[in-house]
C-alpha atoms as a PDB file:
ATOM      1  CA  UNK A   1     102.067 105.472 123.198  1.00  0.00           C
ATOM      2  CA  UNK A   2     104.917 103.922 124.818  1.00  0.00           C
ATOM      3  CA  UNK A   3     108.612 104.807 126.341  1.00  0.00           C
ATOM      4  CA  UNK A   4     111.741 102.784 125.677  1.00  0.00           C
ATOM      5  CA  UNK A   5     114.628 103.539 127.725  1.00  0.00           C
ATOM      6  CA  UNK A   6     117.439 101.034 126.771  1.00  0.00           C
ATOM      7  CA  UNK A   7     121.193 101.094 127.986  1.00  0.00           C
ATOM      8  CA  UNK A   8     123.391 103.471 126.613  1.00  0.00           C
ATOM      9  CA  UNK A   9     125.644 100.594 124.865  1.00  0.00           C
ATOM     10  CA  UNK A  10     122.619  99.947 122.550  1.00  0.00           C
ATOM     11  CA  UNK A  11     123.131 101.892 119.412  1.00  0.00           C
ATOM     12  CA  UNK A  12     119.803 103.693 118.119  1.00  0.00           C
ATOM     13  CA  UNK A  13     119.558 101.486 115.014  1.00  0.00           C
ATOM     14  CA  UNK A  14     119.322  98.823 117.023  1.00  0.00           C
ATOM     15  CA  UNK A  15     117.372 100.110 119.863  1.00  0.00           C
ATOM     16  CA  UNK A  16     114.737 100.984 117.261  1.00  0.00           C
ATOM     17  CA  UNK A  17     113.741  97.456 116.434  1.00  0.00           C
ATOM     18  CA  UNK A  18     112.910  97.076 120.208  1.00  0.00           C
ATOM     19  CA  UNK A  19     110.791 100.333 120.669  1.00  0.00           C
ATOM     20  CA  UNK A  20     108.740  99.011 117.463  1.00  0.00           C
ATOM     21  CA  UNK A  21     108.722  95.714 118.885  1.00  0.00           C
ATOM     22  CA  UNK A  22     106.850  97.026 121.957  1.00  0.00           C
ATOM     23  CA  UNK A  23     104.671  99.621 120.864  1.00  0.00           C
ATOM     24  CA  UNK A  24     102.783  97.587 117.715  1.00  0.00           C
ATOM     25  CA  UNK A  25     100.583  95.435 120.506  1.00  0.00           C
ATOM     26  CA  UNK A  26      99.806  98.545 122.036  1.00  0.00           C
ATOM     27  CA  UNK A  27      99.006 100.621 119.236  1.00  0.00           C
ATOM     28  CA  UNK A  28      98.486  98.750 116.530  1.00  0.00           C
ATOM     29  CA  UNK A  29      97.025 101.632 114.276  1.00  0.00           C
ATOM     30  CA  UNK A  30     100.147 103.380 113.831  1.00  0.00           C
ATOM     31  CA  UNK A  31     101.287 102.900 110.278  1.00  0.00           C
ATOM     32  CA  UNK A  32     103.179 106.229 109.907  1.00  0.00           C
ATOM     33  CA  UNK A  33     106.545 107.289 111.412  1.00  0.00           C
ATOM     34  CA  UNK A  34     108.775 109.909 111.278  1.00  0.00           C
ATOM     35  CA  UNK A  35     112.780 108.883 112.096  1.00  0.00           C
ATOM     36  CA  UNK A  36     115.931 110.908 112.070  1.00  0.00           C
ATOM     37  CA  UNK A  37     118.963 110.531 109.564  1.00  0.00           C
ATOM     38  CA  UNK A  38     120.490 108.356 111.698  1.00  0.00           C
ATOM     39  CA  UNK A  39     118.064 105.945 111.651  1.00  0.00           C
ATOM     40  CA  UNK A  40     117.785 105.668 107.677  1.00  0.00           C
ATOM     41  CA  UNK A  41     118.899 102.348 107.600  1.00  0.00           C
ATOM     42  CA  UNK A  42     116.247 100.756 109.326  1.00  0.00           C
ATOM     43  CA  UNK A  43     113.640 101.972 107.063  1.00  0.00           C
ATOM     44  CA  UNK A  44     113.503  98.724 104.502  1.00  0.00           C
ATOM     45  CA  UNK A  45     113.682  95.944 108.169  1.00  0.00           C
ATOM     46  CA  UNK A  46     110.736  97.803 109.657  1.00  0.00           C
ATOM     47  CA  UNK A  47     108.539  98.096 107.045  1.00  0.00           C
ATOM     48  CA  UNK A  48     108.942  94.885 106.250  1.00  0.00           C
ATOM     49  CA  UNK A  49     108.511  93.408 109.719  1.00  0.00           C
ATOM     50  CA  UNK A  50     105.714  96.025 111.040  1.00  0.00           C
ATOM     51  CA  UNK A  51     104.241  97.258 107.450  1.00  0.00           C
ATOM     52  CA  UNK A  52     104.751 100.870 108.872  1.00  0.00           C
ATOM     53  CA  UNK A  53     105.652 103.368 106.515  1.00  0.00           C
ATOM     54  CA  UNK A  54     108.662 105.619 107.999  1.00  0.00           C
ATOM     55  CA  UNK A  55     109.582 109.133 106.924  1.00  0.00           C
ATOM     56  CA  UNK A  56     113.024 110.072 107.308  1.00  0.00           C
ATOM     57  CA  UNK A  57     113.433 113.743 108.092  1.00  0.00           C
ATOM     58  CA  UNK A  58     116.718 116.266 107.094  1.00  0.00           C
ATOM     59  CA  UNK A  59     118.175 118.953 105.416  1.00  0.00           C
ATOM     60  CA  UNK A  60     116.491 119.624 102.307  1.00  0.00           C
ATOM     61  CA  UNK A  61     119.162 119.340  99.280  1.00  0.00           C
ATOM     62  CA  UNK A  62     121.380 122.506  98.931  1.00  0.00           C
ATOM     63  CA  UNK A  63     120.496 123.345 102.545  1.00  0.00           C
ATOM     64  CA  UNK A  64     123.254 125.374 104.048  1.00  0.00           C
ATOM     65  CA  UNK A  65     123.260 126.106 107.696  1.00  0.00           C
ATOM     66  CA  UNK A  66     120.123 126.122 110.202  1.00  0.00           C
ATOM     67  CA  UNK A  67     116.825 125.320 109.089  1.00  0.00           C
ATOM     68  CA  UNK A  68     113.781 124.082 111.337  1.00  0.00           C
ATOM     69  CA  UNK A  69     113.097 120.266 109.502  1.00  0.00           C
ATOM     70  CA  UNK A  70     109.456 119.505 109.156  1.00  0.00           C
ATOM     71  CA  UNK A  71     108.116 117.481 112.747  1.00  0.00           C
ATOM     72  CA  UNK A  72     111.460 117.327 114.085  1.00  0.00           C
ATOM     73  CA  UNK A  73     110.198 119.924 116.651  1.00  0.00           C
ATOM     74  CA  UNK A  74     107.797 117.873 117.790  1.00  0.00           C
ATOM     75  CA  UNK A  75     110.325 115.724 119.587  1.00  0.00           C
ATOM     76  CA  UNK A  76     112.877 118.537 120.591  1.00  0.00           C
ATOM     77  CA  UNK A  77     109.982 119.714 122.366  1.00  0.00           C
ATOM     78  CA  UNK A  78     108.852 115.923 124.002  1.00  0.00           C
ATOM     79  CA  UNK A  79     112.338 116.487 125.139  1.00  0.00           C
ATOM     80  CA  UNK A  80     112.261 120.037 126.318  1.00  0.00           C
ATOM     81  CA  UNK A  81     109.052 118.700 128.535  1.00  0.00           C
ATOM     82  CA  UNK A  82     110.868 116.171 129.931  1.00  0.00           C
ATOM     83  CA  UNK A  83     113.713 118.234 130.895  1.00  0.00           C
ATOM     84  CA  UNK A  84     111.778 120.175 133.146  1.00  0.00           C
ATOM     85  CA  UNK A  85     111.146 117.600 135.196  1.00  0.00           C
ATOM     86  CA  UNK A  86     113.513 118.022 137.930  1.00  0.00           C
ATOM     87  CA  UNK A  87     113.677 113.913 138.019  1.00  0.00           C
ATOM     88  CA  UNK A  88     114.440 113.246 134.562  1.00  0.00           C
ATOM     89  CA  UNK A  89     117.235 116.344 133.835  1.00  0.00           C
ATOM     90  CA  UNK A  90     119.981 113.715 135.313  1.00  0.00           C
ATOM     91  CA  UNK A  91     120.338 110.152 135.210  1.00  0.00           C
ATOM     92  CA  UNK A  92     119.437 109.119 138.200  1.00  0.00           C
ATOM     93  CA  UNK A  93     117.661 105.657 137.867  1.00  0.00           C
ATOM     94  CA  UNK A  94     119.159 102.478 138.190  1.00  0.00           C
ATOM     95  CA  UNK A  95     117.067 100.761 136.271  1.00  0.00           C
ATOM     96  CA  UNK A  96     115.462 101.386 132.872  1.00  0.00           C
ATOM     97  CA  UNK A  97     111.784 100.384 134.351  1.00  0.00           C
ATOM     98  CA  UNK A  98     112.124 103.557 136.573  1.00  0.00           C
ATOM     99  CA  UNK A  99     113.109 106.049 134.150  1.00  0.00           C
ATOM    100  CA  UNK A 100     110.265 105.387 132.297  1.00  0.00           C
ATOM    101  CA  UNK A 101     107.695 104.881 134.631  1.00  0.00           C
ATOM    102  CA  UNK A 102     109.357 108.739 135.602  1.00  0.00           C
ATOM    103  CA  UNK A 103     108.738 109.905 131.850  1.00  0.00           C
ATOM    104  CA  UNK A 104     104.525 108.401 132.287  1.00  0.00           C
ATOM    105  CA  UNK A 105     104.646 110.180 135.151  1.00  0.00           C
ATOM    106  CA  UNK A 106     105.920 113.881 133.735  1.00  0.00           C
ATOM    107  CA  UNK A 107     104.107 113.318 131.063  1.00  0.00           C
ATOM    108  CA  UNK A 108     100.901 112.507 133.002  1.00  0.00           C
ATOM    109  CA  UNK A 109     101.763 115.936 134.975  1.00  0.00           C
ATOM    110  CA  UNK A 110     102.015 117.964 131.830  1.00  0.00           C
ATOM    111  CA  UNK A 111      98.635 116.531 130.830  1.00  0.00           C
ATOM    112  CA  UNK A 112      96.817 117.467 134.196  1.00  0.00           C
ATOM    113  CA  UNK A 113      98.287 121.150 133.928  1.00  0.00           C
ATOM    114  CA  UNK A 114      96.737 121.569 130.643  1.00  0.00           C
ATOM    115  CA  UNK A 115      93.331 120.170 131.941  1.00  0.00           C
ATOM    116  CA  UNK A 116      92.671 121.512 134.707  1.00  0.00           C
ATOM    117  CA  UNK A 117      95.058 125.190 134.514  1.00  0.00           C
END
């Protein structure tokens, strides 16, 4: 879908209005999302402003200690990708246009491989 890679002195909450900001012209049949705790105070501004329906995913109630949470592997493992591209496992860009035409790219990579093996 798309990447958003915004400057470190943009907090998430706010960073989030952007990335949904972006990605709605370019995929404008997403109407389900799946955030982190963090970002549980955006839920009520972006369903009203993009009529997406976000999940929030935690700990289940009386959860103590580790537990996987339901598709929160799904991005630990985006990010795992990602990692092993030599490229992306520092910050090495300059500019936020180049880090993520760098994560199109790895991703793009990771694609082929599983393709053509």
């Amino acid at each position: 879908m798309r990447v958003a890679v915004l400057s470190a002195g943009i907090q998430d909450w706010d960073g989030i209005h952007d990335l949904c900001r972006i990605s709605q012209p370019v995929a404008p049949r997403v109407t389900v999302g799946w955030i982190d705790q963090g970002f549980r105070a955006a839920v009520t501004p972006i369903q009203e402003q993009f009529g997406w329906t976000l999940l929030v995913v935690g700990k289940q109630p009386g959860q103590v200690g580790f537990a996987v949470q339901p598709r929160r592997w799904v991005v630990e493992r985006t990010f795992a990708w990602l990692g092993r591209c030599r490229r992306l496992a520092k910050h090495y860009e300059e500019l936020a246009e180049s880090a993520e035409a760098w994560c199109y790219l790895a991703m793009i990579h990771l694609m082929l491989h599983r393709l053509a093996p």
